[in-house]
C-alpha atoms as a PDB file:
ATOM      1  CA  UNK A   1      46.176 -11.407  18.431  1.00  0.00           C
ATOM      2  CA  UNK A   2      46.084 -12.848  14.890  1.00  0.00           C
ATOM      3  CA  UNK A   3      49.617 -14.066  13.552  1.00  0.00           C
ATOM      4  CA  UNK A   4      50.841 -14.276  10.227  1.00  0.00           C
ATOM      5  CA  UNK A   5      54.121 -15.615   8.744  1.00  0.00           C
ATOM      6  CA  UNK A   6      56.898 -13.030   7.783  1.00  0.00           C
ATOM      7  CA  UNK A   7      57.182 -13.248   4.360  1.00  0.00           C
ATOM      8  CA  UNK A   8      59.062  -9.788   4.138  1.00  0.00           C
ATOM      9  CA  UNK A   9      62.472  -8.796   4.755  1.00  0.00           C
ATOM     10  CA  UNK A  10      62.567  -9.375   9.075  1.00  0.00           C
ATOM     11  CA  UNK A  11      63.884  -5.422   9.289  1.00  0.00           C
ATOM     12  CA  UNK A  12      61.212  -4.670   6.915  1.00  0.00           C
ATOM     13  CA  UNK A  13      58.503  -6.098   8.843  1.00  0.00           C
ATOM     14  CA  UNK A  14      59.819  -5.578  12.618  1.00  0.00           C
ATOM     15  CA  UNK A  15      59.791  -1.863  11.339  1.00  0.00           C
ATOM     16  CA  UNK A  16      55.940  -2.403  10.312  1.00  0.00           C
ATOM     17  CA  UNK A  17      54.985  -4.024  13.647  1.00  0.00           C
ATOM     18  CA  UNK A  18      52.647  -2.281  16.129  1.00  0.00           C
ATOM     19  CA  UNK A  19      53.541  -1.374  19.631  1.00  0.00           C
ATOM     20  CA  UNK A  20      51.394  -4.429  20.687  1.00  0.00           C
ATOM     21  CA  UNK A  21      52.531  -7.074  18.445  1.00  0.00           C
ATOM     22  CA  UNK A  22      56.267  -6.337  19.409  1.00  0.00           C
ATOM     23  CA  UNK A  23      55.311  -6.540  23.182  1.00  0.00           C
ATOM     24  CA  UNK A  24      54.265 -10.331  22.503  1.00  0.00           C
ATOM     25  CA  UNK A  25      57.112 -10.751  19.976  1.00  0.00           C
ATOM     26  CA  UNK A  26      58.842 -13.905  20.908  1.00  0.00           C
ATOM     27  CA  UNK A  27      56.836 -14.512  24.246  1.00  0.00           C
ATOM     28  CA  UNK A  28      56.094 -17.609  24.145  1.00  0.00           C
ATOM     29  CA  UNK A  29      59.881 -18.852  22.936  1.00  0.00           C
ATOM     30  CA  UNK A  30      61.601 -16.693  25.670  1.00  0.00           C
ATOM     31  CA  UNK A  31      62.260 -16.959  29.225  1.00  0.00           C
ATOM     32  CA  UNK A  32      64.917 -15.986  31.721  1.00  0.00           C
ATOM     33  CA  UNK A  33      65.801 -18.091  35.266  1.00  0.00           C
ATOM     34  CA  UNK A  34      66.110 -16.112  38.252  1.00  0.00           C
ATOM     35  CA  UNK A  35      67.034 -16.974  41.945  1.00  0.00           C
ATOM     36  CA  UNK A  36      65.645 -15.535  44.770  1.00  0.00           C
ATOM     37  CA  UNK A  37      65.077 -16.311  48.740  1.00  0.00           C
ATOM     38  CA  UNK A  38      61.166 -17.285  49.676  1.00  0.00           C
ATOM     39  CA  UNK A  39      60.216 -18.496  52.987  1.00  0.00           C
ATOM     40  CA  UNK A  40      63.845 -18.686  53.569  1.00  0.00           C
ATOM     41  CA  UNK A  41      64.208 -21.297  50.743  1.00  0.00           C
ATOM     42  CA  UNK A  42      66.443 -20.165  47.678  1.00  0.00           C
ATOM     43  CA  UNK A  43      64.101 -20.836  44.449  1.00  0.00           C
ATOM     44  CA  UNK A  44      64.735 -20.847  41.171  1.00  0.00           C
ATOM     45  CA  UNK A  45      61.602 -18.329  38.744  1.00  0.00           C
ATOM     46  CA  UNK A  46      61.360 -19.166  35.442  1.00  0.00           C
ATOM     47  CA  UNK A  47      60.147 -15.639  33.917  1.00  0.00           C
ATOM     48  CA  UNK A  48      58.020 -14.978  30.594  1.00  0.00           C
ATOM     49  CA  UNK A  49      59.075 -12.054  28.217  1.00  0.00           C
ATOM     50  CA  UNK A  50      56.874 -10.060  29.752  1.00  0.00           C
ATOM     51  CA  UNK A  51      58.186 -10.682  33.097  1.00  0.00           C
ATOM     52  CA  UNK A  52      55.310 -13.407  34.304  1.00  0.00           C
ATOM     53  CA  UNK A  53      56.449 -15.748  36.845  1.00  0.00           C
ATOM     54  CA  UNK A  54      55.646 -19.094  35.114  1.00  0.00           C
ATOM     55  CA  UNK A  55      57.090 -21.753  37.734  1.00  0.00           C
ATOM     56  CA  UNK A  56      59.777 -22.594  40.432  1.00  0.00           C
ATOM     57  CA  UNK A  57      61.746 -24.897  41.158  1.00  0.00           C
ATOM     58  CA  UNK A  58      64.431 -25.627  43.727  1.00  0.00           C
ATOM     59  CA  UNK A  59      67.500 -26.163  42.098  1.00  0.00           C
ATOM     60  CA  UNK A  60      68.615 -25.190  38.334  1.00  0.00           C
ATOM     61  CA  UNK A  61      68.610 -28.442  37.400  1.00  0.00           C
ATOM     62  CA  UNK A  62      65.256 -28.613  37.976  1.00  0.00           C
ATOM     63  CA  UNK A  63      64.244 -25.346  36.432  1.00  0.00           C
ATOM     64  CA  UNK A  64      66.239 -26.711  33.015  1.00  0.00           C
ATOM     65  CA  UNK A  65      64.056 -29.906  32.805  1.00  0.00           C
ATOM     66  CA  UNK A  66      61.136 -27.670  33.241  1.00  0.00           C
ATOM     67  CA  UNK A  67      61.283 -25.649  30.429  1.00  0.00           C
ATOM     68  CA  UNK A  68      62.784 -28.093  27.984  1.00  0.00           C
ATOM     69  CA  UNK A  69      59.742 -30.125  28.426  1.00  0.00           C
ATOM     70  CA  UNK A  70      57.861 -26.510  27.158  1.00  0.00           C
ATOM     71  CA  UNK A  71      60.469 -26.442  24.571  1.00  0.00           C
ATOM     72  CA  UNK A  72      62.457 -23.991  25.627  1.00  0.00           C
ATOM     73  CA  UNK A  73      66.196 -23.527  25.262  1.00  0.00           C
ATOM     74  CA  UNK A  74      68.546 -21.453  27.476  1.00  0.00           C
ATOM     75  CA  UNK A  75      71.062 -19.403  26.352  1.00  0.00           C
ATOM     76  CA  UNK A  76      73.620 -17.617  28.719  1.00  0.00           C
ATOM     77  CA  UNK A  77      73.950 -13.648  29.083  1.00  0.00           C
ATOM     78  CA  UNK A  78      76.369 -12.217  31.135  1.00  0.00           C
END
């Protein structure tokens, strides 16, 4: 998939998008952290936008350092 700057109005231009570019919008900026029980070990998923598993780790701490070194940046939703 091509990209190109938004030089429009962002309403503007999210309204223009195609079903396919707004499935990959932000993909590669967002992820979410879940926990979860494998072989009896709690992990800790980092997910992709469109729900990928990327990588685990075993404690949040962990999981943090990971994606900061992808430069990614958490933000809490409740």
């Amino acid at each position: 998939m091509e990209m190109h700057p938004i030089t429009e109005p962002r309403e503007t231009a999210l309204r223009q998008m195609t079903t396919e570019q707004l499935l990959h919008l932000g993909e590669r900026y967002v992820v979410y952290l879940k926990s979860g029980v494998c072989d009896g070990e709690m992990l800790f998923v980092l997910y992709g936008a469109n729900g990928a598993p990327l990588m685990a780790a075993d404690d949040v701490e962990t999981a943090l350092d990971m994606a900061a070194e992808c430069g990614l940046n958490f933000v809490a939703v409740h």
